[in-house]
C-alpha atoms as a PDB file:
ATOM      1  CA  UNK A   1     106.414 114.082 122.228  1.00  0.00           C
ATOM      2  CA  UNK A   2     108.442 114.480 119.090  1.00  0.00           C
ATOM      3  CA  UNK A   3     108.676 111.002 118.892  1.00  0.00           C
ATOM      4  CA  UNK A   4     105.139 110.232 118.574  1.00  0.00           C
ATOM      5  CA  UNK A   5     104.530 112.954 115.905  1.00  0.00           C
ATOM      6  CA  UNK A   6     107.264 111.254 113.641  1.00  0.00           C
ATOM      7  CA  UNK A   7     107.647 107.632 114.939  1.00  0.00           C
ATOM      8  CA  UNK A   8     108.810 104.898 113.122  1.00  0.00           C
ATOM      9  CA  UNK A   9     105.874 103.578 111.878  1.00  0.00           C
ATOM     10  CA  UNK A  10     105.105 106.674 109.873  1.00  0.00           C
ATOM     11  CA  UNK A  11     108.916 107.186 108.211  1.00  0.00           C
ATOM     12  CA  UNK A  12     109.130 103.250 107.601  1.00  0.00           C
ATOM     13  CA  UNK A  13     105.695 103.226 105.284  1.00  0.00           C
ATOM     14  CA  UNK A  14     106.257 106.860 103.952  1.00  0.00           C
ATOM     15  CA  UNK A  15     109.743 105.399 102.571  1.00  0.00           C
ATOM     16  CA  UNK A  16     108.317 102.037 101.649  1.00  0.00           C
ATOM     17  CA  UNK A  17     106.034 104.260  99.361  1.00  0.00           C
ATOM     18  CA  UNK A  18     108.349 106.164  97.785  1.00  0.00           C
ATOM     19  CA  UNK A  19     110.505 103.402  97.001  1.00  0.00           C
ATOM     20  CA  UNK A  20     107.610 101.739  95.180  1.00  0.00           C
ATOM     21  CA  UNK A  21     107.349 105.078  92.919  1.00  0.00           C
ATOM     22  CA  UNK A  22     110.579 106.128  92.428  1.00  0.00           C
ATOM     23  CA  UNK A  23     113.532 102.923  93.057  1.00  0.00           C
ATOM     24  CA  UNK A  24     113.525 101.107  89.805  1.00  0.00           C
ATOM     25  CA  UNK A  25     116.668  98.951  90.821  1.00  0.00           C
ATOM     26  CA  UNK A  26     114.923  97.139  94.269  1.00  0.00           C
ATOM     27  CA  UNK A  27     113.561  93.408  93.616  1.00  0.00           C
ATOM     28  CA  UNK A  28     110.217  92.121  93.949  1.00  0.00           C
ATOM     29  CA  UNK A  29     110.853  89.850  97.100  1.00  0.00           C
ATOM     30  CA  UNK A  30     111.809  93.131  99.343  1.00  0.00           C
ATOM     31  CA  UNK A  31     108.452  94.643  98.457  1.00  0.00           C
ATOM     32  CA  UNK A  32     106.501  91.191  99.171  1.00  0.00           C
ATOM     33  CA  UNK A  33     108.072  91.771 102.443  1.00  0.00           C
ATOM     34  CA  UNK A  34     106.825  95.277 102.798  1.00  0.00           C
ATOM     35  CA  UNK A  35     103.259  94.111 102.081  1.00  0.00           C
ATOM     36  CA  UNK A  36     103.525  92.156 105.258  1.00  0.00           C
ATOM     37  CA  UNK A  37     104.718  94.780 106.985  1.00  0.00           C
ATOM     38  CA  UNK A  38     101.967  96.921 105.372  1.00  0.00           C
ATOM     39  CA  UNK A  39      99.089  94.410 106.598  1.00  0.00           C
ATOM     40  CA  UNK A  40     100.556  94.437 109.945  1.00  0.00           C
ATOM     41  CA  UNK A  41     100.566  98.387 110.163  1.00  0.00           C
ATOM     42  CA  UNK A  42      97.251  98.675 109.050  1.00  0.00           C
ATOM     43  CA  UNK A  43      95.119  98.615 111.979  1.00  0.00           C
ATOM     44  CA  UNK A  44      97.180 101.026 113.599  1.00  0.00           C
ATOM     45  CA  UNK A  45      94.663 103.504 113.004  1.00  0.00           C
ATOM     46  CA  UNK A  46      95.852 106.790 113.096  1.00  0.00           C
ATOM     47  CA  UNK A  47      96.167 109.003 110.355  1.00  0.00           C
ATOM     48  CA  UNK A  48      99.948 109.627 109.563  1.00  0.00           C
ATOM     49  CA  UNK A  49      99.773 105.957 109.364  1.00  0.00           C
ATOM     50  CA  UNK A  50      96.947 105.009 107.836  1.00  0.00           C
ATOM     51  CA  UNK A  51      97.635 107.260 104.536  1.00  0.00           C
ATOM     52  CA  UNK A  52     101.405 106.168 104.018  1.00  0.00           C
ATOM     53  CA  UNK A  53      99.842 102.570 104.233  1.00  0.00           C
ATOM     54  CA  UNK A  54      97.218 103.137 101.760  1.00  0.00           C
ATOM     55  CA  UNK A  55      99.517 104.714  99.210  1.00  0.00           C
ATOM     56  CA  UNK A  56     102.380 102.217  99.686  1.00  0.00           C
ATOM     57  CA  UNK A  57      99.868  99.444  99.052  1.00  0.00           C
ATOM     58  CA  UNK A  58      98.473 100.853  95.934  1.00  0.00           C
ATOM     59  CA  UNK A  59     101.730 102.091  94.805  1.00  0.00           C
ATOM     60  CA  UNK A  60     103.035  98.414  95.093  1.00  0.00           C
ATOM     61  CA  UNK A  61     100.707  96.760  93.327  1.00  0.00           C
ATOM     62  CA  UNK A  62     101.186  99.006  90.886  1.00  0.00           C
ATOM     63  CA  UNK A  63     104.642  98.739  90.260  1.00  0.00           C
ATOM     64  CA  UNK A  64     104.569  95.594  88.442  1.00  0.00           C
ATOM     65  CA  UNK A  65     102.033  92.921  87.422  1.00  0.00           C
ATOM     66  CA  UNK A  66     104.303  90.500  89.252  1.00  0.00           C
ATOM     67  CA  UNK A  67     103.321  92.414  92.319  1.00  0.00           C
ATOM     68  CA  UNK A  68      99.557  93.320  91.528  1.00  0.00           C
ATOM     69  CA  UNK A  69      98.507  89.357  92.806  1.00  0.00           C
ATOM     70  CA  UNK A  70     100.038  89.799  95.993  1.00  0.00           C
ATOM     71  CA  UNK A  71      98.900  93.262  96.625  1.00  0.00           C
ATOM     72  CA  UNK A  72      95.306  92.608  95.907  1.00  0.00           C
ATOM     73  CA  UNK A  73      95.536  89.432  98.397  1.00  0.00           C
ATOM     74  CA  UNK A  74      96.907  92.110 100.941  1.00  0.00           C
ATOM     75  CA  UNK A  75      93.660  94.658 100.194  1.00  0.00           C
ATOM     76  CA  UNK A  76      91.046  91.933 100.142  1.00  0.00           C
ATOM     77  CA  UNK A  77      92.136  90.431 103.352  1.00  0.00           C
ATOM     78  CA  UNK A  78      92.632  94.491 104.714  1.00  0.00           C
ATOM     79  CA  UNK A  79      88.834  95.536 103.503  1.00  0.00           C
ATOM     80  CA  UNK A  80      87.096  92.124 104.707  1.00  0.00           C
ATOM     81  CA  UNK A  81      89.332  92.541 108.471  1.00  0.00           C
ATOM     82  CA  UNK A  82      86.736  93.241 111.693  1.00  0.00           C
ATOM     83  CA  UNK A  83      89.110  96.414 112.064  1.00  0.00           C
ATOM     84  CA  UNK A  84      87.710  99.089 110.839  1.00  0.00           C
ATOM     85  CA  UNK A  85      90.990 100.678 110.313  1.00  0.00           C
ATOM     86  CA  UNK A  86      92.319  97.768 108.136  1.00  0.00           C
ATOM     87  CA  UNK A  87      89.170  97.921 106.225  1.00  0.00           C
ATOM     88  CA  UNK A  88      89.373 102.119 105.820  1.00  0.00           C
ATOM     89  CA  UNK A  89      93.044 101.278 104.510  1.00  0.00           C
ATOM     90  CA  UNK A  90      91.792  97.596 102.181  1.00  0.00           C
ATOM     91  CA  UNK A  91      88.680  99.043 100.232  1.00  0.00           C
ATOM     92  CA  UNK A  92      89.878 102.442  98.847  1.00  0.00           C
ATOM     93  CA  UNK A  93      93.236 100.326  97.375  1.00  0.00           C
ATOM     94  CA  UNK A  94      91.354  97.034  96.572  1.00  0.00           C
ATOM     95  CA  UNK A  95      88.975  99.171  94.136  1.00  0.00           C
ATOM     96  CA  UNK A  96      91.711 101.088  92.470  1.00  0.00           C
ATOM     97  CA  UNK A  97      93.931  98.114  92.138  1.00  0.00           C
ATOM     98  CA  UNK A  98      91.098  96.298  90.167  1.00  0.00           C
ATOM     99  CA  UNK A  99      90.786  99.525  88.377  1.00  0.00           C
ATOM    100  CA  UNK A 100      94.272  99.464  86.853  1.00  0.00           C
ATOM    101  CA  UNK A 101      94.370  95.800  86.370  1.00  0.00           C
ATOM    102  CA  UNK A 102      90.971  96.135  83.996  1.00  0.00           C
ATOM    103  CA  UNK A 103      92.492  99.364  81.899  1.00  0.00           C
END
């Protein structure tokens, strides 16, 4: 039971999040990676997933403009997926990443 309260799915995109807000040292190419694993966690569909995925996302493409290209790819293919968890996840981040990238 424990285990599917706090499984890895949920620990692996809480600390891809905070990496994206806090580490300052990690290279693009390991967060590139983490927006495939973000894409493929998205239609999980649960909540302690979904919001981890949502903030890692936005938090990513926030981090640097090198980033914001790729993470906006990621959203628009999450918000125009037949899942309507990928979509709950893609829409709410695609509309704030275009946000930051027009201020």
């Amino acid at each position: 039971m424990a285990r599917e309260l706090c499984g890895c799915a949920e620990s692996t995109n809480v600390l891809l999040w905070s990496l994206a807000l806090h580490d300052r040292t990690t290279n693009d190419v390991r967060f590139v990676h983490g927006l495939g694993l973000i894409e493929r966690k998205a239609g999980d569909g649960r909540h302690l997933v979904d919001k981890p995925v949502g903030m890692a996302l936005r938090a990513i493409g926030k981090r640097r403009a090198s980033l914001t290209g790729a993470a906006v790819s990621v959203a628009e293919r999450l918000a125009a997926s037949k899942d309507p968890a990928g979509r709950r996840i893609g829409r709410p981040a695609l509309n704030e990443l275009r946000r930051s990238t027009q201020a």
